[in-house]
C-alpha atoms as a PDB file:
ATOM      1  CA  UNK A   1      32.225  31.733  13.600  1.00  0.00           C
ATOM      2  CA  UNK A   2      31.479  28.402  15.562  1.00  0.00           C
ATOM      3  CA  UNK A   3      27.981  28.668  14.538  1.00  0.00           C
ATOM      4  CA  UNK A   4      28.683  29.302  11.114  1.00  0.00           C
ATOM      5  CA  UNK A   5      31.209  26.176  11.058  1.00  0.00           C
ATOM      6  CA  UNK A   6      27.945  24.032  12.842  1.00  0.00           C
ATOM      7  CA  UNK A   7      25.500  24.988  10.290  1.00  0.00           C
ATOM      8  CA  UNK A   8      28.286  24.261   7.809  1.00  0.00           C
ATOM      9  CA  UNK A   9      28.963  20.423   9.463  1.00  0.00           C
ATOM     10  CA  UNK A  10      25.013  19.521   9.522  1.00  0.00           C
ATOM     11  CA  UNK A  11      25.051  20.680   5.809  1.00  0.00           C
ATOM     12  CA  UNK A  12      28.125  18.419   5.011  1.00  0.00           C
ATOM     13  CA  UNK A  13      26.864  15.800   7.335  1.00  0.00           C
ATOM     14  CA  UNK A  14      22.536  15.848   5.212  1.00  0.00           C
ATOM     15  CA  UNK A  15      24.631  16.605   1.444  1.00  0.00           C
ATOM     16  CA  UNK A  16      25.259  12.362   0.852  1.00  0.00           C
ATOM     17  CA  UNK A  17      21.321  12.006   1.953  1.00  0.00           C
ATOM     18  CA  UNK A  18      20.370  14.978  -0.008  1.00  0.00           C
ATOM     19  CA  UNK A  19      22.458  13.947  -3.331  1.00  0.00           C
ATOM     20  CA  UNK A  20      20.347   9.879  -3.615  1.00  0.00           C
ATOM     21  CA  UNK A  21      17.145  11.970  -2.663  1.00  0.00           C
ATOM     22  CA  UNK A  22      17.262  14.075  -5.929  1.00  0.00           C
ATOM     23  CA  UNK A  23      19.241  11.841  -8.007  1.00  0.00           C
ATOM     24  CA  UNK A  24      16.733   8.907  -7.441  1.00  0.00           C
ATOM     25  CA  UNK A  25      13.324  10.913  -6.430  1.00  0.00           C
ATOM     26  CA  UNK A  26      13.377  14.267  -7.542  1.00  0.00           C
ATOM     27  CA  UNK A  27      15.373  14.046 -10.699  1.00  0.00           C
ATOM     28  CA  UNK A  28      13.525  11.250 -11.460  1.00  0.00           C
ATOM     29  CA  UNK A  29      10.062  13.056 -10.995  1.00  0.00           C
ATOM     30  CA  UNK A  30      10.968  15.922 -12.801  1.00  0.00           C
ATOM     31  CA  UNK A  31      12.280  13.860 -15.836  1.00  0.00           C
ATOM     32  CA  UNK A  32       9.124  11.742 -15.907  1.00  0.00           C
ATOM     33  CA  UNK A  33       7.031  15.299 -15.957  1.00  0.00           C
ATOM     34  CA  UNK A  34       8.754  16.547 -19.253  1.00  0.00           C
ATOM     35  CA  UNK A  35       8.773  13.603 -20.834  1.00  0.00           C
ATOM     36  CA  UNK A  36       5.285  13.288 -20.474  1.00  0.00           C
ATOM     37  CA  UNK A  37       5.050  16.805 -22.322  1.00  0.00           C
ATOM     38  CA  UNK A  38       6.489  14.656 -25.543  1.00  0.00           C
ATOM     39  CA  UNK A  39       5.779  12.261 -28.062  1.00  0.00           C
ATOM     40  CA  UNK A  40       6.996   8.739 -27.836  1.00  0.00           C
ATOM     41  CA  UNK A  41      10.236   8.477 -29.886  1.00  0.00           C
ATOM     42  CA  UNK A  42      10.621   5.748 -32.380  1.00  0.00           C
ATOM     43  CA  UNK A  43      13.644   4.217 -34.602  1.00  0.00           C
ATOM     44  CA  UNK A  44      12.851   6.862 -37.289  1.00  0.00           C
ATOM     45  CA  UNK A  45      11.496   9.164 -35.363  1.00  0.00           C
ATOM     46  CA  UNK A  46      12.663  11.640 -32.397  1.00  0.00           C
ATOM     47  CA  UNK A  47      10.277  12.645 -29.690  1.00  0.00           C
ATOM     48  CA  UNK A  48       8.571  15.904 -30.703  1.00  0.00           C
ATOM     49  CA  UNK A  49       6.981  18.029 -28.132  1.00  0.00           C
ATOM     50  CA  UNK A  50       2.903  17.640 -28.224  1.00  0.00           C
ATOM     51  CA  UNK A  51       2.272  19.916 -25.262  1.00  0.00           C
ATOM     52  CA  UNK A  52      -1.136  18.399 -23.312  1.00  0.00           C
ATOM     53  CA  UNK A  53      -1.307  16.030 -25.855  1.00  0.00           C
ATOM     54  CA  UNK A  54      -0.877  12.881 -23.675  1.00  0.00           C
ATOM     55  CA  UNK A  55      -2.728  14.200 -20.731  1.00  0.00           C
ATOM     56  CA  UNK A  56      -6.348  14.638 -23.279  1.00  0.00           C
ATOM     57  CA  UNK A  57      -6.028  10.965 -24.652  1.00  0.00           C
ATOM     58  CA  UNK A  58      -5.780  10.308 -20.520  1.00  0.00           C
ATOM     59  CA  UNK A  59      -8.890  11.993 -20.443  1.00  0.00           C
ATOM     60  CA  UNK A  60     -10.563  10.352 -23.198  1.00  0.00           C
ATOM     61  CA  UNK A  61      -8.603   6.473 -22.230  1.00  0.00           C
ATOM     62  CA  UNK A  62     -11.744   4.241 -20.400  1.00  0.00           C
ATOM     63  CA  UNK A  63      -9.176   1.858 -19.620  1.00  0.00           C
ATOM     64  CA  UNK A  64      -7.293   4.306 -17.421  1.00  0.00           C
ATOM     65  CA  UNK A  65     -10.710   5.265 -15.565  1.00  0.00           C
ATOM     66  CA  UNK A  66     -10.865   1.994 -14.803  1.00  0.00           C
ATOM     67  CA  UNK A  67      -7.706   1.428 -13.259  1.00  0.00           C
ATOM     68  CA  UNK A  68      -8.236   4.676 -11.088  1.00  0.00           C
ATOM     69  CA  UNK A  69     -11.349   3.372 -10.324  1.00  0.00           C
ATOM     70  CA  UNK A  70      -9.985  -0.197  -9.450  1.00  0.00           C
ATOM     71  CA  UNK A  71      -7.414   1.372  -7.497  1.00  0.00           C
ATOM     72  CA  UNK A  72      -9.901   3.447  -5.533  1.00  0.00           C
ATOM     73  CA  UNK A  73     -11.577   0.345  -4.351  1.00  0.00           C
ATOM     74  CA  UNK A  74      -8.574  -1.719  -4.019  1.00  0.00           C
ATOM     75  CA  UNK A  75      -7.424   0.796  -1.554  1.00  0.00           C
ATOM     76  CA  UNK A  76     -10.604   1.417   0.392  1.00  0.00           C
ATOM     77  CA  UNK A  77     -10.785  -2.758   1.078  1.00  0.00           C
ATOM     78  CA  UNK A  78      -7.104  -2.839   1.873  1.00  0.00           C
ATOM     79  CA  UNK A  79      -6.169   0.086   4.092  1.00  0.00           C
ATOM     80  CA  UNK A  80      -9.272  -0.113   6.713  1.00  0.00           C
ATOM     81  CA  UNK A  81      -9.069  -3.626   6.915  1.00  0.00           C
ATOM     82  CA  UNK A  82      -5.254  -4.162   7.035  1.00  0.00           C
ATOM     83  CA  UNK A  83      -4.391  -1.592   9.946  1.00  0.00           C
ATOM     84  CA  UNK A  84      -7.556  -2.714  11.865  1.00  0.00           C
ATOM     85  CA  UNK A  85      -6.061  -6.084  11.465  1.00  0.00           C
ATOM     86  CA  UNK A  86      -3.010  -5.730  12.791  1.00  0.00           C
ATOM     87  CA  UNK A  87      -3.855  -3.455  15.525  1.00  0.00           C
ATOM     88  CA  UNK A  88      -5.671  -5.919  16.707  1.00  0.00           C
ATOM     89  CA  UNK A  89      -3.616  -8.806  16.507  1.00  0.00           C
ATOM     90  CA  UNK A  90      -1.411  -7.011  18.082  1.00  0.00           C
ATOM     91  CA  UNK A  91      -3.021  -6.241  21.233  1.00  0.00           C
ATOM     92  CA  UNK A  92      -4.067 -10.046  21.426  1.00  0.00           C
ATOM     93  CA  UNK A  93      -0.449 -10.979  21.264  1.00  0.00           C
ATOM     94  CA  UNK A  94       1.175  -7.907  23.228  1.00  0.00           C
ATOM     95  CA  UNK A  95      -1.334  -9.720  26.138  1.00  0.00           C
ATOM     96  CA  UNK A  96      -0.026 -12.535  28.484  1.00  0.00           C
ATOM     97  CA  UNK A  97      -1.165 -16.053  26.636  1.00  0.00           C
ATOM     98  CA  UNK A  98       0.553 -18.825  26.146  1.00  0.00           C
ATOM     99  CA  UNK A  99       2.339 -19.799  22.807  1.00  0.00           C
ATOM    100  CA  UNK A 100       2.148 -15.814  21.880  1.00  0.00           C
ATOM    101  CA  UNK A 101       5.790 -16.457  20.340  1.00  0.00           C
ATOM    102  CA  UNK A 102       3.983 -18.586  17.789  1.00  0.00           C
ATOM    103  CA  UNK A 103       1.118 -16.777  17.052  1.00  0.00           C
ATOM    104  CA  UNK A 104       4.147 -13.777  16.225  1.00  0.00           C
ATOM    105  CA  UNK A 105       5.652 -15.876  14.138  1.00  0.00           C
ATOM    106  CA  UNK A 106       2.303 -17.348  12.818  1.00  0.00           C
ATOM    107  CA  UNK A 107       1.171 -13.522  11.942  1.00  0.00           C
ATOM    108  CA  UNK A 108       4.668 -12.159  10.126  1.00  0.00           C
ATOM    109  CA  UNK A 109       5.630 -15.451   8.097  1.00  0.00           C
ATOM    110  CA  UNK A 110       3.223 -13.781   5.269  1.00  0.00           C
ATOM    111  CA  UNK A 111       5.213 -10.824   4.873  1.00  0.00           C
ATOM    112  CA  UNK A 112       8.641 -12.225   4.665  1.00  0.00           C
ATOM    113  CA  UNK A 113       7.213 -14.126   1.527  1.00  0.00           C
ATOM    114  CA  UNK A 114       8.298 -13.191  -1.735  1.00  0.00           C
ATOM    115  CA  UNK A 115       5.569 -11.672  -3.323  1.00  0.00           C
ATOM    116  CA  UNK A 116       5.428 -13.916  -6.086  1.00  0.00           C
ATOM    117  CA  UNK A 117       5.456 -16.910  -4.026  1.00  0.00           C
ATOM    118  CA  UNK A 118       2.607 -15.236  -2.659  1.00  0.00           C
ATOM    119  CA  UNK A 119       1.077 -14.873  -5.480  1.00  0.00           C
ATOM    120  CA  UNK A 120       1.218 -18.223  -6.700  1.00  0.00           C
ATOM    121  CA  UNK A 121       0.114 -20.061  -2.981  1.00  0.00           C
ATOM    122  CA  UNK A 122      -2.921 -18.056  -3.502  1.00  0.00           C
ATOM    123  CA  UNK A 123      -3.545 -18.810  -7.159  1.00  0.00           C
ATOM    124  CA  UNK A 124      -4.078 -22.547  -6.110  1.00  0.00           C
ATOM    125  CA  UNK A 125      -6.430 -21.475  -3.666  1.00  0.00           C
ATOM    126  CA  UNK A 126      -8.377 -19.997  -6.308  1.00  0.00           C
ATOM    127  CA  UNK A 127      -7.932 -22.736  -8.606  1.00  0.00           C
ATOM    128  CA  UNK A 128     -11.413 -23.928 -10.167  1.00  0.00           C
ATOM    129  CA  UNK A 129     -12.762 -27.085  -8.939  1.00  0.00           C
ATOM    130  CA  UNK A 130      -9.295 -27.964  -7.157  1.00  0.00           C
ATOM    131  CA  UNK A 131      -8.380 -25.172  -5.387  1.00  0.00           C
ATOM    132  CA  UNK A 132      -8.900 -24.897  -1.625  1.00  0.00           C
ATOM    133  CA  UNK A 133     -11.319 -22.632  -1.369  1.00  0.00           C
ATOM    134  CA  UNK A 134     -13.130 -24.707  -4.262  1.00  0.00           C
ATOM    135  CA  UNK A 135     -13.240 -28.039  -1.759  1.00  0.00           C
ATOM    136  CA  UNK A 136     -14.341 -26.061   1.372  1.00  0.00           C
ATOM    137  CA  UNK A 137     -16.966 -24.536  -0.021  1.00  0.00           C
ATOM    138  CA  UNK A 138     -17.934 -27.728  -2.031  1.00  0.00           C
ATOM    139  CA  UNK A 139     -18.344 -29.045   1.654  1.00  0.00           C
ATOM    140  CA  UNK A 140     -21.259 -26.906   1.887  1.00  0.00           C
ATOM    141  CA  UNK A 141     -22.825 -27.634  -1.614  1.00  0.00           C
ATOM    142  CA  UNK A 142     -22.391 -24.442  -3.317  1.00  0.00           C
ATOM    143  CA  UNK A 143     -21.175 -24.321  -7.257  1.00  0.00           C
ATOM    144  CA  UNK A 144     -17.922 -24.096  -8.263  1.00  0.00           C
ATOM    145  CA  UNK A 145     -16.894 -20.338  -9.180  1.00  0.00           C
ATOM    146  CA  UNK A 146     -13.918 -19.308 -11.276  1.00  0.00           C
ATOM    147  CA  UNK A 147     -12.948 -16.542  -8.312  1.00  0.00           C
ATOM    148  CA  UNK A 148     -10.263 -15.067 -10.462  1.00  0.00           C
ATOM    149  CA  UNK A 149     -11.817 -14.872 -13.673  1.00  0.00           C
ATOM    150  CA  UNK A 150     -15.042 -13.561 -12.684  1.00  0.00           C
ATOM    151  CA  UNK A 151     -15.597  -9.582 -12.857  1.00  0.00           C
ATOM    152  CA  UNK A 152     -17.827  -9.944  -9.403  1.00  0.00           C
ATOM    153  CA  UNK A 153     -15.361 -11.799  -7.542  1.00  0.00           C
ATOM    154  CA  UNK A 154     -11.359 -10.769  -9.192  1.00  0.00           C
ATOM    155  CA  UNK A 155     -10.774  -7.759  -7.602  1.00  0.00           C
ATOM    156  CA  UNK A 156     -11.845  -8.827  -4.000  1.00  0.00           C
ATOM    157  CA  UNK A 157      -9.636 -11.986  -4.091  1.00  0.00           C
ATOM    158  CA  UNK A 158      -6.643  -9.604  -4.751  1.00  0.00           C
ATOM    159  CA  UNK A 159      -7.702  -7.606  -2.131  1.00  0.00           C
ATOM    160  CA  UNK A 160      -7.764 -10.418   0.700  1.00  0.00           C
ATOM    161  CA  UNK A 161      -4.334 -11.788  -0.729  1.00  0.00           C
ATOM    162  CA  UNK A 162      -3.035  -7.950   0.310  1.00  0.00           C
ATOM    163  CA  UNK A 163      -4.680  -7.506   3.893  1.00  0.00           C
ATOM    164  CA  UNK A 164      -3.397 -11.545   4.217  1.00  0.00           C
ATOM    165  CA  UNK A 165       0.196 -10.388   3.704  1.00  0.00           C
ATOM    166  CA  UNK A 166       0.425  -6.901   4.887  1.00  0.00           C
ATOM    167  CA  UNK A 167      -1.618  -6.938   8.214  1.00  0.00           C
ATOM    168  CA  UNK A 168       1.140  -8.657   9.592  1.00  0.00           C
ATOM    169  CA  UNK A 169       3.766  -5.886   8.694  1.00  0.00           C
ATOM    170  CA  UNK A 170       2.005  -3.423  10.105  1.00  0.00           C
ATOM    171  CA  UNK A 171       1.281  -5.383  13.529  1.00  0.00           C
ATOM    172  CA  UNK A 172       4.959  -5.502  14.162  1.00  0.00           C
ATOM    173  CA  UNK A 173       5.077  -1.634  14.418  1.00  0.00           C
ATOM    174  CA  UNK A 174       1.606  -1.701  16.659  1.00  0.00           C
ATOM    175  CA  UNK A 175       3.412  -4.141  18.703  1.00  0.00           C
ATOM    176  CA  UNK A 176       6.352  -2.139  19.412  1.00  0.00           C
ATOM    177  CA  UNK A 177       4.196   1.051  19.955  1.00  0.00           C
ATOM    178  CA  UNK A 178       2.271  -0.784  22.619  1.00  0.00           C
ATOM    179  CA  UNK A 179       5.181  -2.100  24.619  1.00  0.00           C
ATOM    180  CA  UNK A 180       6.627   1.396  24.493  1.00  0.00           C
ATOM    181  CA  UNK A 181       3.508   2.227  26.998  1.00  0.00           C
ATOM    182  CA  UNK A 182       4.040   2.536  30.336  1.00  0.00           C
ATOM    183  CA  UNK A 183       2.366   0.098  32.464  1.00  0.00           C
ATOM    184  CA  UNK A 184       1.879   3.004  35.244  1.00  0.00           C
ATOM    185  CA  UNK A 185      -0.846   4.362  32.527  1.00  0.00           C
ATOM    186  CA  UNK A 186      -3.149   1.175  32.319  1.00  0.00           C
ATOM    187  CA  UNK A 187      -2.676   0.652  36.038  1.00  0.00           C
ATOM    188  CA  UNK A 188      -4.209   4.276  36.650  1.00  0.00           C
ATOM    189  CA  UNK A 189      -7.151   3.455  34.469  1.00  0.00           C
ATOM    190  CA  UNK A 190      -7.772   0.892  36.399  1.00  0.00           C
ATOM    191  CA  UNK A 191      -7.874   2.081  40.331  1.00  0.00           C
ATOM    192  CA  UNK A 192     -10.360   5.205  38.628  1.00  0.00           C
ATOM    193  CA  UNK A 193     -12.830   2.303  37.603  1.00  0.00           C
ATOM    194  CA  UNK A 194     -12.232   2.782  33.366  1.00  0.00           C
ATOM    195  CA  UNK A 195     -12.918  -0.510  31.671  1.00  0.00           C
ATOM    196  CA  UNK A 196     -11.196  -2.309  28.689  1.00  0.00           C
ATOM    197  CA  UNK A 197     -12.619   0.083  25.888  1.00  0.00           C
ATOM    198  CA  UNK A 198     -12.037   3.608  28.108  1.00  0.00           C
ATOM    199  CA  UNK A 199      -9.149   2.452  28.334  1.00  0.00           C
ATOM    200  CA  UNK A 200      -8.042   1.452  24.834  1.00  0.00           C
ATOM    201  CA  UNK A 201     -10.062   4.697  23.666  1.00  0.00           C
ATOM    202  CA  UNK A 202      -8.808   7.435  26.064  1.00  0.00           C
ATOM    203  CA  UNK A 203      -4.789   5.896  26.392  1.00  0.00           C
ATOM    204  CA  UNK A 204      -3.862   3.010  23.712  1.00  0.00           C
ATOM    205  CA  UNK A 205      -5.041   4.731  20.815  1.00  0.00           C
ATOM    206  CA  UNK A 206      -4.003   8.142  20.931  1.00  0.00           C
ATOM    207  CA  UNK A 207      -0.871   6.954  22.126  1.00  0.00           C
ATOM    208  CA  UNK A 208      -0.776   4.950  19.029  1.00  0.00           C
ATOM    209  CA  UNK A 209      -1.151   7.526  16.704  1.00  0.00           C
ATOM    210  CA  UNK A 210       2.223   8.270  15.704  1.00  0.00           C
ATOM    211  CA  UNK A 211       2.258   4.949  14.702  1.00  0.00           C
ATOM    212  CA  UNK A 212      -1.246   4.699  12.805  1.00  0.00           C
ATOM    213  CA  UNK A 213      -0.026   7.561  10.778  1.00  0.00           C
ATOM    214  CA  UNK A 214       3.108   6.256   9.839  1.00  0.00           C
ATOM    215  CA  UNK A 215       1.225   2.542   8.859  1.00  0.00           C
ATOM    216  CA  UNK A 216      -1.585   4.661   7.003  1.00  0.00           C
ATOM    217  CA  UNK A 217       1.233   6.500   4.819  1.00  0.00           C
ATOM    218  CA  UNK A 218       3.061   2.840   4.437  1.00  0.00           C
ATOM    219  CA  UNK A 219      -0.594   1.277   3.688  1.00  0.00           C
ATOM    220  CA  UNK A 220      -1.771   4.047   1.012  1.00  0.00           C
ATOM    221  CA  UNK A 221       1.583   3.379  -0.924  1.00  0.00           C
ATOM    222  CA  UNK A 222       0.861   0.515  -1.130  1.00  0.00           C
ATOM    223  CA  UNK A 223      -1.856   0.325  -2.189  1.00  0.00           C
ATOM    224  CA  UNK A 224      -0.956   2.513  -5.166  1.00  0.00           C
ATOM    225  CA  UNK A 225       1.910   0.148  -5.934  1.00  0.00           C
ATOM    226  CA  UNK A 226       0.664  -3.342  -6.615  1.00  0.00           C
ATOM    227  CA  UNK A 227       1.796  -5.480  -9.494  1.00  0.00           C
ATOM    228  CA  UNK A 228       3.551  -8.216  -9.229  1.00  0.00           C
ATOM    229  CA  UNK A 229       0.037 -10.543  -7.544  1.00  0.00           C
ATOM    230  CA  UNK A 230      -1.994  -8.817 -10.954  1.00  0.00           C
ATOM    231  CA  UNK A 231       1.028  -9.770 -13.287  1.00  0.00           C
ATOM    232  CA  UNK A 232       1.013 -13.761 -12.124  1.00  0.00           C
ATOM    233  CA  UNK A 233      -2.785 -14.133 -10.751  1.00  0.00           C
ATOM    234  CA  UNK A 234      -4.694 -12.197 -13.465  1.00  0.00           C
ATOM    235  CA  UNK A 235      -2.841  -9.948 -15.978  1.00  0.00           C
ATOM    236  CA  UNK A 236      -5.434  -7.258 -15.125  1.00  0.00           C
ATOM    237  CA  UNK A 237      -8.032  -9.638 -16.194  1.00  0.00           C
ATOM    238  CA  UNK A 238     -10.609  -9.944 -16.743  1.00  0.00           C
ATOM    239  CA  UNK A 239     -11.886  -7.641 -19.101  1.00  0.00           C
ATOM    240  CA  UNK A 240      -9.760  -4.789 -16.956  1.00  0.00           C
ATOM    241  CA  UNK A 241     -11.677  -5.881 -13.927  1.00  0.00           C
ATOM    242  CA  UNK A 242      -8.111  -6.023 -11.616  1.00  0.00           C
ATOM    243  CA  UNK A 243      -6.212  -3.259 -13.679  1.00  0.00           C
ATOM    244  CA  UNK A 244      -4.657  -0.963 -11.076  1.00  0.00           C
ATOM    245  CA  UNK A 245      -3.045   1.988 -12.047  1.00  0.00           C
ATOM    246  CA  UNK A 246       0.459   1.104 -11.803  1.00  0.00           C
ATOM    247  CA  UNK A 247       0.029  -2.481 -13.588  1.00  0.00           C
ATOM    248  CA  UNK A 248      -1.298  -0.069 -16.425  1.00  0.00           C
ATOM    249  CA  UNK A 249       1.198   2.362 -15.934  1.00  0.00           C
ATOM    250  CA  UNK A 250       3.331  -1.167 -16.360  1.00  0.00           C
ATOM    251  CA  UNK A 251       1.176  -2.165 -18.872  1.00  0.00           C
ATOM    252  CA  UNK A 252       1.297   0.463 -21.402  1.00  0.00           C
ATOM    253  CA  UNK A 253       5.518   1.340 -20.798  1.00  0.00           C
ATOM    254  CA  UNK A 254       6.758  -2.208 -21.580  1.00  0.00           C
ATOM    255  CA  UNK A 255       4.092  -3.633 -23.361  1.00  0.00           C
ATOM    256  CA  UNK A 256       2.964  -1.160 -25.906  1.00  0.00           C
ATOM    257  CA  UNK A 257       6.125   1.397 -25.469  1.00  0.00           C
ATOM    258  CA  UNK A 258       4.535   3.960 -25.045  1.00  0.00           C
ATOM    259  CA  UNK A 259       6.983   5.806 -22.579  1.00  0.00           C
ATOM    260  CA  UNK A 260       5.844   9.150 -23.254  1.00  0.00           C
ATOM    261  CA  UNK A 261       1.970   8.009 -22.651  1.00  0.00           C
ATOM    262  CA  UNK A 262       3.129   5.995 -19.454  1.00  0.00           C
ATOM    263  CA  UNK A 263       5.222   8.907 -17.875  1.00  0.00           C
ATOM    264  CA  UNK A 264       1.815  11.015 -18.632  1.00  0.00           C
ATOM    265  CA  UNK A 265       0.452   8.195 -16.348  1.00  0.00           C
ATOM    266  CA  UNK A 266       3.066   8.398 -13.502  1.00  0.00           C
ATOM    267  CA  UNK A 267       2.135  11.713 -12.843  1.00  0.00           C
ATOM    268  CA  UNK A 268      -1.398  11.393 -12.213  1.00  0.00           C
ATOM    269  CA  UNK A 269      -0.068   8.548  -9.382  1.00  0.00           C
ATOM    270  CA  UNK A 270       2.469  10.671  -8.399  1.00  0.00           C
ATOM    271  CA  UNK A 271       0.296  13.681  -7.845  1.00  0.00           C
ATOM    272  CA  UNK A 272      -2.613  11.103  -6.537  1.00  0.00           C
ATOM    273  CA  UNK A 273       0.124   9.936  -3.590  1.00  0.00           C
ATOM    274  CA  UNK A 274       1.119  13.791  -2.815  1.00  0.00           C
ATOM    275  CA  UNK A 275      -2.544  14.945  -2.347  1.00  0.00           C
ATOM    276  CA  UNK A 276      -3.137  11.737  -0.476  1.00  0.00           C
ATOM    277  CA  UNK A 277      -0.307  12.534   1.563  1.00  0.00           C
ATOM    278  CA  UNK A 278      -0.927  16.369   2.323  1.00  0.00           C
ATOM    279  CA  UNK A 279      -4.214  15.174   3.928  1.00  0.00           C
ATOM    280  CA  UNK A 280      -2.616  12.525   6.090  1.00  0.00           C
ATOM    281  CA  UNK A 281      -0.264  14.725   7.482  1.00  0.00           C
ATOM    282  CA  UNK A 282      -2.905  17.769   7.462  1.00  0.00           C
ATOM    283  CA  UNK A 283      -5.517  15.920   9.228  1.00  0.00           C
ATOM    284  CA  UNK A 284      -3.845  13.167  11.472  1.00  0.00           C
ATOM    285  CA  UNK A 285      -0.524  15.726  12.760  1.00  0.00           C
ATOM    286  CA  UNK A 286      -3.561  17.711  14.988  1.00  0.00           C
ATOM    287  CA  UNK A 287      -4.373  13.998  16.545  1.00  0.00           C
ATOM    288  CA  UNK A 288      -1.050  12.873  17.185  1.00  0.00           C
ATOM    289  CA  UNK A 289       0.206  12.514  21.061  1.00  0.00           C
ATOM    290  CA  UNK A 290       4.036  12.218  20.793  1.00  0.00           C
ATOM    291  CA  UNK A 291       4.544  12.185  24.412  1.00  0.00           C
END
């Protein structure tokens, strides 16, 4: 009886959690799935169902290839380089230097930054002919070059405004993983003769992996997510050359109303972020140390 009335309490104590995890993920998820099995309703005209109807003009859409596309790359420039980036700012600033408080503060001031205000410190960067990236590299002779409204060039300046204001975020949770370490570890390392890369190879990293895995899930999301830098620096421009999948997504829902079409849309991310995630956990969970 006393350990059916405990099983009974830890149900009562997860049911709030478990209630706002199906009302606002699942329910959602499974709404956006049939609706994507239907026609877009208009003013004189219900929503009929059309079967795999959405899913073949998917198929046949350029503009969505694209975007996947786009997205692929976005996230290939921004998840390496990000978590590299912060791992090692944080070792530089878990050391003993002087002004390290600064260089802390220095290194997460991007990421408490509204986006937008993000957004819009980097479009005058980009600025032609005035911007600052213009007048430094106007120091060195070279042309002017419309960065954001070049094909060559768009994508990639998104793609440094991201590491520039994530790396930080994920440094903070590097930076608390390493001073979780003990001391008596590194001190070992040391009296056997192991240098600074044994060292970070054989004891910081694995010990970090917990935490790697946890930034790479936070990172991927991410990267899947991005709209409000393409909605102020580019509108997807141009000619589709910084159309991620969820500005699209955005793109097509509010702009053409096309609900049915853009819920069609969601669940290609949605199922793109579930594989994604299946190999995370599949792959990194045999490389994780958590003690």
């Amino acid at each position: 009886m006393n350990r059916t009335a405990a099983q009974v309490h830890g149900w009562l104590l997860l049911l709030p959690t478990a209630v706002l995890l199906a009302a606002f993920t699942h329910y959602p998820a499974g709404a956006t799935l049939w609706h994507s099995f239907f026609s877009t309703p208009k003013p004189n005209r219900p929503a009929v169902f059309s079967g795999l109807d959405n899913y073949r003009a998917m198929a046949e859409d350029p503009v969505f290839w694209q975007s996947l596309a786009n997205n692929l790359w976005f996230a290939l420039g921004t998840i390496p380089v990000s978590i590299a980036l912060a791992l090692l700012m944080a070792i530089w600033i878990n050391g003993r230097l002087r002004g390290r408080a600064f260089l802390r503060l220095a290194f997460f001031t991007p990421t408490v930054l509204p986006m937008i205000a993000v957004a819009n410190i980097w479009l005058f960067f980009y600025t032609p002919q005035y911007g600052l990236l213009e007048q430094l590299t106007g120091l060195f002779g070279l042309p002017n070059h419309n960065w954001l409204g070049s094909n060559e060039t768009a994508l990639g300046c998104l793609i440094v405004v991201t590491v520039w204001k994530e790396a930080g975020f994920f440094m903070i949770f590097y930076l608390a993983a390493l001073q979780a370490v003990s001391p008596n570890l590194y001190e070992a390392a040391r009296i056997e003769g192991a240098g600074p890369w044994t060292i970070f190879r054989r004891i910081t990293f694995p010990l970090l992996m917990p935490t790697t895995l946890f930034v790479l899930v936070n990172a991927v999301i991410n990267s899947f997510r991005l709209v409000d830098h393409i909605v102020v620096m580019t509108r997807g421009g141009p000619d589709n050359a910084t159309s991620l999948l969820l500005y699209y997504i955005y793109d097509v829902g509010f702009k053409f109303w096309d609900s049915a079409y853009a819920a069609a849309l969601t669940m290609v991310l949605l199922v793109i972020l579930g594989a994604t995630a299946v190999l995370q956990f599949g792959f990194l969970e045999k490389r994780i140390h958590y003690r």
